[in-house]
C-alpha atoms as a PDB file:
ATOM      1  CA  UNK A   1      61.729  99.207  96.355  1.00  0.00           C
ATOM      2  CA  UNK A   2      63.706 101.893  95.106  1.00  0.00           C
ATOM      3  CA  UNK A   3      67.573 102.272  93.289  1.00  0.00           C
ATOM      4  CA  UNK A   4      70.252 102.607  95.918  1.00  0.00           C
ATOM      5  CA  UNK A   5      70.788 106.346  95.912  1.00  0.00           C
ATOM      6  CA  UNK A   6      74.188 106.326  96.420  1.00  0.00           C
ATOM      7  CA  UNK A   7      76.730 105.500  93.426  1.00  0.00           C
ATOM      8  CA  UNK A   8      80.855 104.724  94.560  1.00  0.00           C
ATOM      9  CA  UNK A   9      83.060 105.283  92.069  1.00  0.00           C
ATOM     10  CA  UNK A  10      86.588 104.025  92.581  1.00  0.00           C
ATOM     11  CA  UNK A  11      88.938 105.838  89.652  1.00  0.00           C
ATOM     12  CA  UNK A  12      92.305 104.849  89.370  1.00  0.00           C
ATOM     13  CA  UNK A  13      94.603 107.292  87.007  1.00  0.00           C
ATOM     14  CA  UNK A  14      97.687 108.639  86.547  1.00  0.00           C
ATOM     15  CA  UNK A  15      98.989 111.949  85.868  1.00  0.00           C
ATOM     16  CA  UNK A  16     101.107 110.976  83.008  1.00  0.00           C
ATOM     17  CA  UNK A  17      98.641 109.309  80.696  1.00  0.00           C
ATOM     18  CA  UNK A  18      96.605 110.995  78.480  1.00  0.00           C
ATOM     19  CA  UNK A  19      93.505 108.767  78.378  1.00  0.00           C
ATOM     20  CA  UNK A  20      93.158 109.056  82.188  1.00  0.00           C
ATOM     21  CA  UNK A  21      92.980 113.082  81.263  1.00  0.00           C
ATOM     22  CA  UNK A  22      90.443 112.120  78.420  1.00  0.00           C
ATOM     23  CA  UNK A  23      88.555 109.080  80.818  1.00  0.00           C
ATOM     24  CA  UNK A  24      88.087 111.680  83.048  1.00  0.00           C
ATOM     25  CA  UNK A  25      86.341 114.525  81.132  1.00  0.00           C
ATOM     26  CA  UNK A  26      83.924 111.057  79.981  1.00  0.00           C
ATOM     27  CA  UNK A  27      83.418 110.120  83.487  1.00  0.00           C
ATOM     28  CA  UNK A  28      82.306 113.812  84.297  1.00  0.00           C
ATOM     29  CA  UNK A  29      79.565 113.221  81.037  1.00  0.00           C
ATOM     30  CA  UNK A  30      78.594 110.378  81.872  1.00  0.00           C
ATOM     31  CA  UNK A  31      77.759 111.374  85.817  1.00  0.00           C
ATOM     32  CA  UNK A  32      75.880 114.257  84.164  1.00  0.00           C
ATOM     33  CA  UNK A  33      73.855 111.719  82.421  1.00  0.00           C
ATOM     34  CA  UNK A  34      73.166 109.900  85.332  1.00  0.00           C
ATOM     35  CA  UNK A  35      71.728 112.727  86.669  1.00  0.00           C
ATOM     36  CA  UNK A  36      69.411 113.897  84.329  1.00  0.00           C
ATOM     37  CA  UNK A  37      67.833 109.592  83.891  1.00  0.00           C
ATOM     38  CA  UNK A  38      68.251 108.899  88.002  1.00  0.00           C
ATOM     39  CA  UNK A  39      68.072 112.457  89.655  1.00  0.00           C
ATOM     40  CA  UNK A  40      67.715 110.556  92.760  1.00  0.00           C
ATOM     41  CA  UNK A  41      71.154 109.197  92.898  1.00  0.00           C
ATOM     42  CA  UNK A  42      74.315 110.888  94.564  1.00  0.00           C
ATOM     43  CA  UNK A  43      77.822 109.685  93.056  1.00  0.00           C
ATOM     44  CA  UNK A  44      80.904 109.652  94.996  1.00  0.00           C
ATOM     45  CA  UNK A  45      84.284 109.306  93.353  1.00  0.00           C
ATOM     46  CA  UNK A  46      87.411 108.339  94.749  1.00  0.00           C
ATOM     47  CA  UNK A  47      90.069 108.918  92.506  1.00  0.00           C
ATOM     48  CA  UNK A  48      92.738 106.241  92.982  1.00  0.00           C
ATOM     49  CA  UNK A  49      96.617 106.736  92.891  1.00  0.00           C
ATOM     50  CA  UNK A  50      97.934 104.501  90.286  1.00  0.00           C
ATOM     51  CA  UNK A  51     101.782 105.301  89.024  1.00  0.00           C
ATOM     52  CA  UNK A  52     102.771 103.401  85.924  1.00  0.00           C
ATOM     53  CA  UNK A  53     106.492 104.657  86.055  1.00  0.00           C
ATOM     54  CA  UNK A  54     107.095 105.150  89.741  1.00  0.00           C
ATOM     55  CA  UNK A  55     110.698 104.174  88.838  1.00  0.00           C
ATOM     56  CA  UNK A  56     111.260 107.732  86.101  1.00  0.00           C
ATOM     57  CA  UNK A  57     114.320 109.381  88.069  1.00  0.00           C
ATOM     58  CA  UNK A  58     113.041 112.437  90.034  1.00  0.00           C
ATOM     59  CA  UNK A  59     114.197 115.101  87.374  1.00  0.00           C
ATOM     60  CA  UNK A  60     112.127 113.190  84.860  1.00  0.00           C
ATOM     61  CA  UNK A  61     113.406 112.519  81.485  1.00  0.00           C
ATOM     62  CA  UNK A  62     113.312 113.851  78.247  1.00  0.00           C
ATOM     63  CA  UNK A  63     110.168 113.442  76.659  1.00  0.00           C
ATOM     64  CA  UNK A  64     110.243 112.858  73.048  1.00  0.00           C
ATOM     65  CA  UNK A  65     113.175 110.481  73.577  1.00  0.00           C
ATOM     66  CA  UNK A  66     111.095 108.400  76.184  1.00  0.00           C
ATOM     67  CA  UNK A  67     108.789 108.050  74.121  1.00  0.00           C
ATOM     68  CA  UNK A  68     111.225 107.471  70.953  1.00  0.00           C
ATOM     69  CA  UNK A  69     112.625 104.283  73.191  1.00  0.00           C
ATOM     70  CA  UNK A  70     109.099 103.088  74.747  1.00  0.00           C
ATOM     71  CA  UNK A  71     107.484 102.993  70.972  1.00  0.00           C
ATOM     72  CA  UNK A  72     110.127 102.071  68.850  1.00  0.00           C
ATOM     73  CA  UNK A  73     110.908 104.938  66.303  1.00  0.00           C
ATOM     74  CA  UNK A  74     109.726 109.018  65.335  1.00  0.00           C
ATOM     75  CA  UNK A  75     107.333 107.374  63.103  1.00  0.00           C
ATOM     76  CA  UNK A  76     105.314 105.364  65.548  1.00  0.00           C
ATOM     77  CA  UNK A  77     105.595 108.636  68.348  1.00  0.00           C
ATOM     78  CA  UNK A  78     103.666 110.533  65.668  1.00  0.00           C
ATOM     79  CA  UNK A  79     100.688 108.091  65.178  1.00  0.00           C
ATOM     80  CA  UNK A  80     100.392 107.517  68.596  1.00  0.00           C
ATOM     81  CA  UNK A  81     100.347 111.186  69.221  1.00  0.00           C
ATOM     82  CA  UNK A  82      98.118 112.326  66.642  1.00  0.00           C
ATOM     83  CA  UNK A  83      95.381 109.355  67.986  1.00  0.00           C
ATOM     84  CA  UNK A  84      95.647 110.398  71.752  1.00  0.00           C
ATOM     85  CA  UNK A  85      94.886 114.153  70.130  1.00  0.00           C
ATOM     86  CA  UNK A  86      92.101 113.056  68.296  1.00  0.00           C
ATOM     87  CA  UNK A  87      90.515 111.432  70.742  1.00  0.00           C
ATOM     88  CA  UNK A  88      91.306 114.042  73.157  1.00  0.00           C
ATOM     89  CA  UNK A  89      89.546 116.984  70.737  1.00  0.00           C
ATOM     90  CA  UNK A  90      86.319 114.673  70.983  1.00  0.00           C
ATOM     91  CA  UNK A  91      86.625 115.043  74.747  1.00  0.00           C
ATOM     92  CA  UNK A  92      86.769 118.938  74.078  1.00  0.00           C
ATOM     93  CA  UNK A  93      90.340 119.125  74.412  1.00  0.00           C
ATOM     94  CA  UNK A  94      93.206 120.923  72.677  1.00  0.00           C
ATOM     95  CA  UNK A  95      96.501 118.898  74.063  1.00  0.00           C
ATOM     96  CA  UNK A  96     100.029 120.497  73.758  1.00  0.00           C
ATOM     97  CA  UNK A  97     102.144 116.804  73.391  1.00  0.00           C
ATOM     98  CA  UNK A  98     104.537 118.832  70.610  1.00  0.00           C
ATOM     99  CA  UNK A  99     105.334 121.196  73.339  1.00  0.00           C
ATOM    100  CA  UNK A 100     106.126 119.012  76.266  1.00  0.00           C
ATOM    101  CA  UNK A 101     110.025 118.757  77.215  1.00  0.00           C
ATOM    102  CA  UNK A 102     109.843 116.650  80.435  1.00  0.00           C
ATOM    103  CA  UNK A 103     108.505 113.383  80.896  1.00  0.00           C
ATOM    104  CA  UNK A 104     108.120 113.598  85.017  1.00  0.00           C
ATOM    105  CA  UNK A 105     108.157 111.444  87.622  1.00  0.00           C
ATOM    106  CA  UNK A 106     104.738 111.347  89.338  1.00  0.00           C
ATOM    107  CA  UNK A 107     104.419 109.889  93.086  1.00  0.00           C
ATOM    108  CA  UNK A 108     104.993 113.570  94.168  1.00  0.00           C
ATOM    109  CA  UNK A 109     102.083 114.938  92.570  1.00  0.00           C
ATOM    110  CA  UNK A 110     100.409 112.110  93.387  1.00  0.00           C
ATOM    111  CA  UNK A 111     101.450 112.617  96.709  1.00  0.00           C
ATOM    112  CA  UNK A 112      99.848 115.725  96.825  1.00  0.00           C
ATOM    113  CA  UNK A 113      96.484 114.705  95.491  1.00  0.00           C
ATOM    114  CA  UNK A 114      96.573 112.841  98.790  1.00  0.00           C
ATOM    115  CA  UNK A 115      97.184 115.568 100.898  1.00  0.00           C
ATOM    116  CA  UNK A 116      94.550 117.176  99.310  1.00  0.00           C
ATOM    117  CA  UNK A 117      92.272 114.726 100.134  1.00  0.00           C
ATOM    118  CA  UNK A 118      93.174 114.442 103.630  1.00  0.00           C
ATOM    119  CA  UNK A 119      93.201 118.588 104.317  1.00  0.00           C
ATOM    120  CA  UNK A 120      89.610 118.986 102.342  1.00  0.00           C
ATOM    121  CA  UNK A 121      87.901 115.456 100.862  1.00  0.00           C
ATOM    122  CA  UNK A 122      87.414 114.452  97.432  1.00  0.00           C
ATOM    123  CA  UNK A 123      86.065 116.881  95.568  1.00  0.00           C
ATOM    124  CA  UNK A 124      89.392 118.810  96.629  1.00  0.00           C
ATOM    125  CA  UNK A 125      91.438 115.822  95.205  1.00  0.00           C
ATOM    126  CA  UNK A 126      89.670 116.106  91.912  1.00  0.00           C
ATOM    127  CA  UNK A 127      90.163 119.774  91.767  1.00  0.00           C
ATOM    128  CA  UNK A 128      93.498 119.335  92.054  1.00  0.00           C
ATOM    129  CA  UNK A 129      93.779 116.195  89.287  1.00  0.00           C
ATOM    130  CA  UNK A 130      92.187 118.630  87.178  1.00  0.00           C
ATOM    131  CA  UNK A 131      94.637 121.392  87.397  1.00  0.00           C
ATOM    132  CA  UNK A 132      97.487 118.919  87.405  1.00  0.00           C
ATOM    133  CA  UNK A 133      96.262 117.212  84.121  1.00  0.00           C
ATOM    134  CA  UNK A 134      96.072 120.934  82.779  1.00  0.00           C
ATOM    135  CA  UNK A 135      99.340 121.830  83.432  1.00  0.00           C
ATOM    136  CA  UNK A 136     101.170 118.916  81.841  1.00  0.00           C
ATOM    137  CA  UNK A 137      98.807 118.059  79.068  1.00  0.00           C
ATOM    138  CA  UNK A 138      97.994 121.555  77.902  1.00  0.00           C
ATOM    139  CA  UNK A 139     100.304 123.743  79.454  1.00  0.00           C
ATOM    140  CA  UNK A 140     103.805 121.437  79.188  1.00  0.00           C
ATOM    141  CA  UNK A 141     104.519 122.064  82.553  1.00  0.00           C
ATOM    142  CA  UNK A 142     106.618 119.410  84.282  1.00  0.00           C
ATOM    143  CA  UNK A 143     104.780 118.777  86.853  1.00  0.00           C
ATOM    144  CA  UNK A 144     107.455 116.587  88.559  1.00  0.00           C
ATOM    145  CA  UNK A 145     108.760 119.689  89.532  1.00  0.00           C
ATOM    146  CA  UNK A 146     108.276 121.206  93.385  1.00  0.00           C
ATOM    147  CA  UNK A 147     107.485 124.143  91.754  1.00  0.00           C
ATOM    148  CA  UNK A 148     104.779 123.827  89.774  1.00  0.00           C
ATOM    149  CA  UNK A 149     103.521 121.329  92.222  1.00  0.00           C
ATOM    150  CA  UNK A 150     103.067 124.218  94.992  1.00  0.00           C
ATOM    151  CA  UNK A 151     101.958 126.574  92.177  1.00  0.00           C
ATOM    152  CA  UNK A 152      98.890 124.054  91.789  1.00  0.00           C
ATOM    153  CA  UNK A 153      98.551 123.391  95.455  1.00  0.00           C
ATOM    154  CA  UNK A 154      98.015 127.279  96.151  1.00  0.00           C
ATOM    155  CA  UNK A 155      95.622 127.102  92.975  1.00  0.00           C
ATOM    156  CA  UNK A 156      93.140 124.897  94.490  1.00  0.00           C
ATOM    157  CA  UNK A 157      93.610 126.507  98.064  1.00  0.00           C
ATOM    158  CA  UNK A 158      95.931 123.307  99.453  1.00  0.00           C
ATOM    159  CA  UNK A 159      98.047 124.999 102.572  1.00  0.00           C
ATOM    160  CA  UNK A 160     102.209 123.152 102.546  1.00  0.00           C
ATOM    161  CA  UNK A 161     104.352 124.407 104.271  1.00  0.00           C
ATOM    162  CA  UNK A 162     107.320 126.933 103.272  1.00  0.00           C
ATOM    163  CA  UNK A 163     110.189 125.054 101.892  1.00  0.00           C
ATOM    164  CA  UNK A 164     112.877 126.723 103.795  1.00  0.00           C
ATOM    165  CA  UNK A 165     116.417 126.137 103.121  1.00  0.00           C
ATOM    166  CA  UNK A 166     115.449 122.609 101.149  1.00  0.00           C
ATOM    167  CA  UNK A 167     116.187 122.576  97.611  1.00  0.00           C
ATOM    168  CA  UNK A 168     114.832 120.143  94.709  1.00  0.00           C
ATOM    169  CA  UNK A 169     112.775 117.405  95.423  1.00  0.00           C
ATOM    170  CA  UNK A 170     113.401 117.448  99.047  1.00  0.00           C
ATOM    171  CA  UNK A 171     111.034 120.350  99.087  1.00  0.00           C
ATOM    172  CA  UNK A 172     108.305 117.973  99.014  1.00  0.00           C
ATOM    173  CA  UNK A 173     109.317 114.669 100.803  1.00  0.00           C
ATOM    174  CA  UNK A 174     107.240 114.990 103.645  1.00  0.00           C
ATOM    175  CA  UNK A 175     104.579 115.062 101.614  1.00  0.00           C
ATOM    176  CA  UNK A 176     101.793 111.884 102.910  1.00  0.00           C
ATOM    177  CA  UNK A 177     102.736 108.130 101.192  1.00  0.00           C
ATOM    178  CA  UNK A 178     100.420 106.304  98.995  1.00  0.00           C
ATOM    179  CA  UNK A 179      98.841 103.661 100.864  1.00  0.00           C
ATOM    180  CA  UNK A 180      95.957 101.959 100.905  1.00  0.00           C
ATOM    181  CA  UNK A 181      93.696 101.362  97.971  1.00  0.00           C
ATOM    182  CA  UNK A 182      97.447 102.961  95.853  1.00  0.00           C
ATOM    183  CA  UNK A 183      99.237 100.401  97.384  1.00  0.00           C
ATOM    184  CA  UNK A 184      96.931  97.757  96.309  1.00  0.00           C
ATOM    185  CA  UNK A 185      96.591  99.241  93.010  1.00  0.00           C
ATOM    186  CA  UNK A 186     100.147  98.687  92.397  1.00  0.00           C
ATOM    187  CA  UNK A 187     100.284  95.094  92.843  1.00  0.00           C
ATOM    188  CA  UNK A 188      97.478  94.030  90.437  1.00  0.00           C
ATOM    189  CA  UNK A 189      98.831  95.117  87.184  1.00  0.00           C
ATOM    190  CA  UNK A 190      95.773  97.135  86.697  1.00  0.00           C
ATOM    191  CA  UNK A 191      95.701  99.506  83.436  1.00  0.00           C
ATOM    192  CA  UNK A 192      94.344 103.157  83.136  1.00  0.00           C
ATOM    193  CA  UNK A 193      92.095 104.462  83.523  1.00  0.00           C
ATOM    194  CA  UNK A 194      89.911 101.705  85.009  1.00  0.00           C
ATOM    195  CA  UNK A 195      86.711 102.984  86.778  1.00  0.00           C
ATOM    196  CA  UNK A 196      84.751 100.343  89.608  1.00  0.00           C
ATOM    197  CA  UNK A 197      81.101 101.234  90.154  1.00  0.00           C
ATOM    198  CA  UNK A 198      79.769 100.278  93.313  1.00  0.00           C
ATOM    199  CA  UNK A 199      82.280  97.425  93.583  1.00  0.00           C
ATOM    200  CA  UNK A 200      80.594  95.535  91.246  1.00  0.00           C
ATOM    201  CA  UNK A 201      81.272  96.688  87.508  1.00  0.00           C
ATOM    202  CA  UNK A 202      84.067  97.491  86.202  1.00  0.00           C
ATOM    203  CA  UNK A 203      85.406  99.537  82.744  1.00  0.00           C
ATOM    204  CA  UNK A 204      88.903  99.625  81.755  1.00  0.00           C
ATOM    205  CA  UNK A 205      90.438 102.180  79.036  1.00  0.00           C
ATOM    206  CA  UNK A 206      88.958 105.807  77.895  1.00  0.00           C
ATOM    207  CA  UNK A 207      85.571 103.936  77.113  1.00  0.00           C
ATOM    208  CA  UNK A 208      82.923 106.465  75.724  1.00  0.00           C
ATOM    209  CA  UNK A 209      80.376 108.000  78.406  1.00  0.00           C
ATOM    210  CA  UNK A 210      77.350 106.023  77.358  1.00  0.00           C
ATOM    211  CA  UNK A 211      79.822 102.819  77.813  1.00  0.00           C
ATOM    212  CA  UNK A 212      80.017 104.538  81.636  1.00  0.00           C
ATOM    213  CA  UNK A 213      76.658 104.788  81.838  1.00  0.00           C
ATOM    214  CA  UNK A 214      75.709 101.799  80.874  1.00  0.00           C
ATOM    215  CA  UNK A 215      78.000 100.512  83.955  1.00  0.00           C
ATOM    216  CA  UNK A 216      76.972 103.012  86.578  1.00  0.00           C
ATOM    217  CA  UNK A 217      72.798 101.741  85.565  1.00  0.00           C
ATOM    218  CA  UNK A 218      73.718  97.961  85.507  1.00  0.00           C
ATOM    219  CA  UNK A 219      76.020  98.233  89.142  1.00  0.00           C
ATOM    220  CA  UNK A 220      72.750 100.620  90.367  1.00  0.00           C
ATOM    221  CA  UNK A 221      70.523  97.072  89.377  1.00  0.00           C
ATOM    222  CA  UNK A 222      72.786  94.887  90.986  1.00  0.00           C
ATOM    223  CA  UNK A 223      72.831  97.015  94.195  1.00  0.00           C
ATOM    224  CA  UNK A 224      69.175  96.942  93.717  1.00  0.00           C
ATOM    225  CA  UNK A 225      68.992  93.130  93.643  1.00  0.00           C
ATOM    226  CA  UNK A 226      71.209  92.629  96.225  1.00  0.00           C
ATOM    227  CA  UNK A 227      68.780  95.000  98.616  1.00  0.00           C
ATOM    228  CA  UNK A 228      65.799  93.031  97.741  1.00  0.00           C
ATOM    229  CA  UNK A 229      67.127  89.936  98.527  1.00  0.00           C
ATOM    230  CA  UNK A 230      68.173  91.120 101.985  1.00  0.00           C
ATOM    231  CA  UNK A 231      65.236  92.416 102.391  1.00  0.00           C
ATOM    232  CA  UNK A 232      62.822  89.192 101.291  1.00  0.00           C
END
């Protein structure tokens, strides 16, 4: 009996942290690596809302100060920084974190990644993460902003409505709620990024892709064992 030839991939993120940004450009290595040892298996990924500041006031806040506060001095902003950079150029990525003014508020955009996937599936979603993630993270846009959040929509071809007379961050509050699986999220005290495989195997933090891989083989054995046995 064969592999299972179907791989789930349950990805929870968050638009504000850099090693989702960075977990995410390993994920996409380590799929690639999948394919070329187990050509025979299709992976799905879900990527899953997961906001670690859903409480950041709507206009956001200013960005080296937050970060001033949440680390303790200049000092410790600049070795954190110049870590999440280095580990970001080994991803193949040039971050701006010295240009960034605004440190946003995110259940909007995350918002949107919803709609996205309800108008046009996952890969749309992940389109979209992947524009969003480039426009605060390498652009220092804020991406709290209804703005830049439609500019991004229309980039990935995501149809909202016209805003009409609403102003600010009314624009956006029809936008679709997080439920399900975000809801859940929120309530576990989960960390990013955190990646399930198949339901079975988990990895937590910007692990390295042949860390992933390692996980996406040994939840593909499991599934395996779990078919024979069913099948015995």
């Amino acid at each position: 009996m064969n592999y299972p030839s179907t791989l789930s991939v349950d990805a929870y993120f968050d638009l504000i942290c850099p090693w989702c940004l960075i977990g995410k450009k390993h994920l996409e290595t380590a799929i690639a690596l999948l394919a070329r040892e187990r050509p025979d298996v299709a992976v799905q990924v879900e990527w899953r809302s997961y906001p670690l500041i859903p409480a950041t006031p709507p206009a956001g806040l200013p960005y080296r100060d937050f970060y001033v506060a949440r680390l303790g001095s200049p000092e410790a902003v600049a070795v954190r920084q110049a870590q999440v950079c280095a580990a970001a150029r080994e991803a193949g990525l040039t971050l701006a974190l010295d240009r960034i003014e605004t440190f946003p508020n995110t259940l909007l955009a995350h918002r949107l990644v919803r709609l996205a996937r309800q108008q046009a599936g996952p890969d749309a979603a992940a389109a979209l993460i992947d524009d969003l993630f480039t426009r605060y993270f390498l652009r220092a846009e804020n991406i709290g902003e209804p703005r830049v959040l439609r500019q991004a929509a229309a980039n990935c071809g995501i149809a909202i409505p016209d805003p009409g007379d609403a102003g600010g961050h009314r624009d956006l509050d029809w936008l679709p709620s997080l439920g399900g699986p975000e809801e859940a999220s929120l309530r576990t005290g989960l960390g990013v990024p955190h990646f399930v495989f198949n339901g079975t195997h988990s990895v937590s933090g910007s692990r390295p892709p042949a860390a992933l891989l390692e996980a996406m083989l040994r939840a593909l054995a499991r599934a395996k064992q779990r078919a024979t046995r069913a099948a015995a």
